[in-house]
Protein backbone atom coordinates (compact mmCIF):
# COMPACT_ATOMS: atom_id res chain seq x y z
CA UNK A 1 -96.19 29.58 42.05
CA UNK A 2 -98.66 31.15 39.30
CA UNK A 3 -95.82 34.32 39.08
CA UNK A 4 -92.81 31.65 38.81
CA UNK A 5 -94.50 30.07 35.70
CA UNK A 6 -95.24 33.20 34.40
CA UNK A 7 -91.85 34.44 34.55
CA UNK A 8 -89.85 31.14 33.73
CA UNK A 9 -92.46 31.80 30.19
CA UNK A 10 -91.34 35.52 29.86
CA UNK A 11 -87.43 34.18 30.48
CA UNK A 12 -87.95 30.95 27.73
CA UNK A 13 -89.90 33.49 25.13
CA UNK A 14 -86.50 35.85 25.34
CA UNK A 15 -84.42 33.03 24.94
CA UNK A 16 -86.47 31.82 22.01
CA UNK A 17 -85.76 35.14 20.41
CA UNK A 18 -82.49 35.15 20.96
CA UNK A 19 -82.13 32.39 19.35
CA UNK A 20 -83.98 33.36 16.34
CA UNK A 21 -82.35 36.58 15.72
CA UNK A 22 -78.66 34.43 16.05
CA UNK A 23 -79.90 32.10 13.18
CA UNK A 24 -81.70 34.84 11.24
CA UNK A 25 -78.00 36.58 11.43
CA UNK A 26 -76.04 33.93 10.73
CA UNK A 27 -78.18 33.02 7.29
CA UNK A 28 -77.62 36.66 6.28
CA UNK A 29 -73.90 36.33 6.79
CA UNK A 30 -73.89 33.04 5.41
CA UNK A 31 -76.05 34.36 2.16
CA UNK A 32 -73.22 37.43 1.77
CA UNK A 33 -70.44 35.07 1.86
CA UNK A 34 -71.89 32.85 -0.85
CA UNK A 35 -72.09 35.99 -3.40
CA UNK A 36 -68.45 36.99 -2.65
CA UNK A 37 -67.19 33.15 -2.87
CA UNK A 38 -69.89 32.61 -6.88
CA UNK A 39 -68.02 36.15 -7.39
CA UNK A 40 -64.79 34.73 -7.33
CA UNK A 41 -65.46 31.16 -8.88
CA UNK A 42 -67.84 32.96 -11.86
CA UNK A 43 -65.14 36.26 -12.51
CA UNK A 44 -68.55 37.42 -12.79
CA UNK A 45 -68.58 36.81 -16.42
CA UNK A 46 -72.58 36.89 -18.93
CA UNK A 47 -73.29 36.16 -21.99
CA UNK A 48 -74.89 38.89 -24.21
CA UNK A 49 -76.83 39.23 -27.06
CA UNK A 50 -77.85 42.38 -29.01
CA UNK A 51 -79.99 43.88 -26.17
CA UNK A 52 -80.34 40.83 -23.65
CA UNK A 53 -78.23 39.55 -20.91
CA UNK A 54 -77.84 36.66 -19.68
CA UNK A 55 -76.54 35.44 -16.05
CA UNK A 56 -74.28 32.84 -15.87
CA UNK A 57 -76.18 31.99 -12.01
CA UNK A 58 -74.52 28.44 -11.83
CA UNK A 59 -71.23 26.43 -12.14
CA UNK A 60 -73.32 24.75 -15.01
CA UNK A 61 -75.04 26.62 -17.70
CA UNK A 62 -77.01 24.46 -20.29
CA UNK A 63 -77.69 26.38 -23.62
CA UNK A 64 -80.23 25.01 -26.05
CA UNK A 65 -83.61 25.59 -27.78
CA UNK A 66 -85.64 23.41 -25.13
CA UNK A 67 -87.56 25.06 -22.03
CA UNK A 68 -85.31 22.88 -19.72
CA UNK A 69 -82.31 24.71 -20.90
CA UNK A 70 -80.96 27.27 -18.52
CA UNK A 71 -80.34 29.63 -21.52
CA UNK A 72 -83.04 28.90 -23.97
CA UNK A 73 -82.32 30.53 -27.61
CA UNK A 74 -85.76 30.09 -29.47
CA UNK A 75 -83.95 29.54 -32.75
CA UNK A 76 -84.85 26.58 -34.62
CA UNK A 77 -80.62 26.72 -36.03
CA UNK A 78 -79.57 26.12 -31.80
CA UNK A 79 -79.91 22.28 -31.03
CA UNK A 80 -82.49 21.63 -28.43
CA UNK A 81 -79.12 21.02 -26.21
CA UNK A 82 -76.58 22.82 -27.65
CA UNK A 83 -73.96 23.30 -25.39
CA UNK A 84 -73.21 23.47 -21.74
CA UNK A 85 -70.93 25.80 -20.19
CA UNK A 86 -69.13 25.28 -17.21
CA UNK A 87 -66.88 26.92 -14.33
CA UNK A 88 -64.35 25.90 -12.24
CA UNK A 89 -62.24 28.59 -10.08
CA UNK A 90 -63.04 31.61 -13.14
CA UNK A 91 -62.20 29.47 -15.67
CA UNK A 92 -65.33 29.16 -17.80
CA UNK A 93 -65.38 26.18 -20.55
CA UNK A 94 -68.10 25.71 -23.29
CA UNK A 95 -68.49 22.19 -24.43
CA UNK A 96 -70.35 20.91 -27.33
CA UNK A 97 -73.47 18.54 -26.43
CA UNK A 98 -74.30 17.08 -29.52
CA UNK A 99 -75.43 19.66 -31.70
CA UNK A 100 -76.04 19.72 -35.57
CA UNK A 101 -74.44 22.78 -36.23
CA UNK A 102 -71.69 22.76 -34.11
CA UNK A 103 -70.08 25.53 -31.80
CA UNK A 104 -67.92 28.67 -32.65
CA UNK A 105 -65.49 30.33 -30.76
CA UNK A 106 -64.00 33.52 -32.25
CA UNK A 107 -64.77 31.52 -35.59
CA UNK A 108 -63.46 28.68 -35.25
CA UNK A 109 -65.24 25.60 -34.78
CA UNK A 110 -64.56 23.61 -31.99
CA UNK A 111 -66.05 20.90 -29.44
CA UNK A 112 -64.95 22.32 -26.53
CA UNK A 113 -62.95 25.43 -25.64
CA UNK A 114 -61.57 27.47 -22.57
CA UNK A 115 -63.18 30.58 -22.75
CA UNK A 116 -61.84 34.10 -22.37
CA UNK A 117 -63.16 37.84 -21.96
CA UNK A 118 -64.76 39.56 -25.31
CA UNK A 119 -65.02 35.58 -26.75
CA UNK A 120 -67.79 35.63 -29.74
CA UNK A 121 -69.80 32.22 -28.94
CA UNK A 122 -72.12 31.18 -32.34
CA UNK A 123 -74.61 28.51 -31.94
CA UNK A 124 -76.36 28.31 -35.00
CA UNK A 125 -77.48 31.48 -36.14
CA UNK A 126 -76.79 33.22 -32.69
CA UNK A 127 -74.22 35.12 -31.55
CA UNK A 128 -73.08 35.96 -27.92
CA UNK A 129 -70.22 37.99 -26.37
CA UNK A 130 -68.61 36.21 -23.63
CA UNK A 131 -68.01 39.40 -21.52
CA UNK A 132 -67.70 40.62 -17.77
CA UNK A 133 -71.12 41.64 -16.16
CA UNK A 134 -71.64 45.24 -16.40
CA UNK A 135 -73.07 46.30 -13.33
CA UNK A 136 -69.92 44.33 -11.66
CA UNK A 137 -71.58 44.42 -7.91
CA UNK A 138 -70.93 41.55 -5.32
CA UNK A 139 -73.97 42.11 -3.09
């Protein structure tokens, strides 16, 4: 009886592991489809300044002076919240949120605007390119 337990132990451990390494590989697949489907939906697109980058992680981007903001600008001419950008199937939008000095796209001002690749975005006294990422890998 004392070799039956032990075995119906060894038999439940293996099964527990099995089980483990089926979720661990199912995560991983699940964590490589989510880059190629953000890949698609984001056209990969950042926003660049001089020598920084910045990501564009999220299907929501807020932009502002604040420590909340997802891209913070510490530049007392950007609005605490400046603007937010969005993204919707590669189409990325920039929308004013109630700045003081307004958004411009290309030079013009506007409140909101579809964005497009090599757009110049000026929030205050800042100026990014609106530009495809440059190391362009889907991981």
């Amino acid at each position: 009886m004392n070799s039956l337990n032990l075995i119906l132990c060894a038999v439940a451990a293996a099964a527990l592991d099995i089980c483990i390494l089926v979720l661990i590989l199912t995560a991983y697949r699940e964590k490589k489809s989510s880059r190629i489907n953000w890949h698609r939906v984001s056209n990969d697109m950042e926003l660049a300044e001089q020598d920084k980058t910045y990501e564009l992680g999220c299907d929501e981007v807020l932009i502002g002076r604040h420590a909340s903001a997802d891209i913070r600008l510490p530049d007392l001419s950007v609005s605490r919240y400046h603007a937010m950008l969005t993204v919707a199937d590669g189409v990325w939008t920039i929308k004013d949120i109630g700045s003081k000095s307004g958004i411009f796209v290309n030079g013009e001002l506007t409140r909101e605007t579809v964005l497009h690749e090599n757009d110049i975005i000026k929030l205050g006294n800042r100026r990014l390119l609106f530009r495809k990422r440059r190391d362009g890998n889907v991981r």
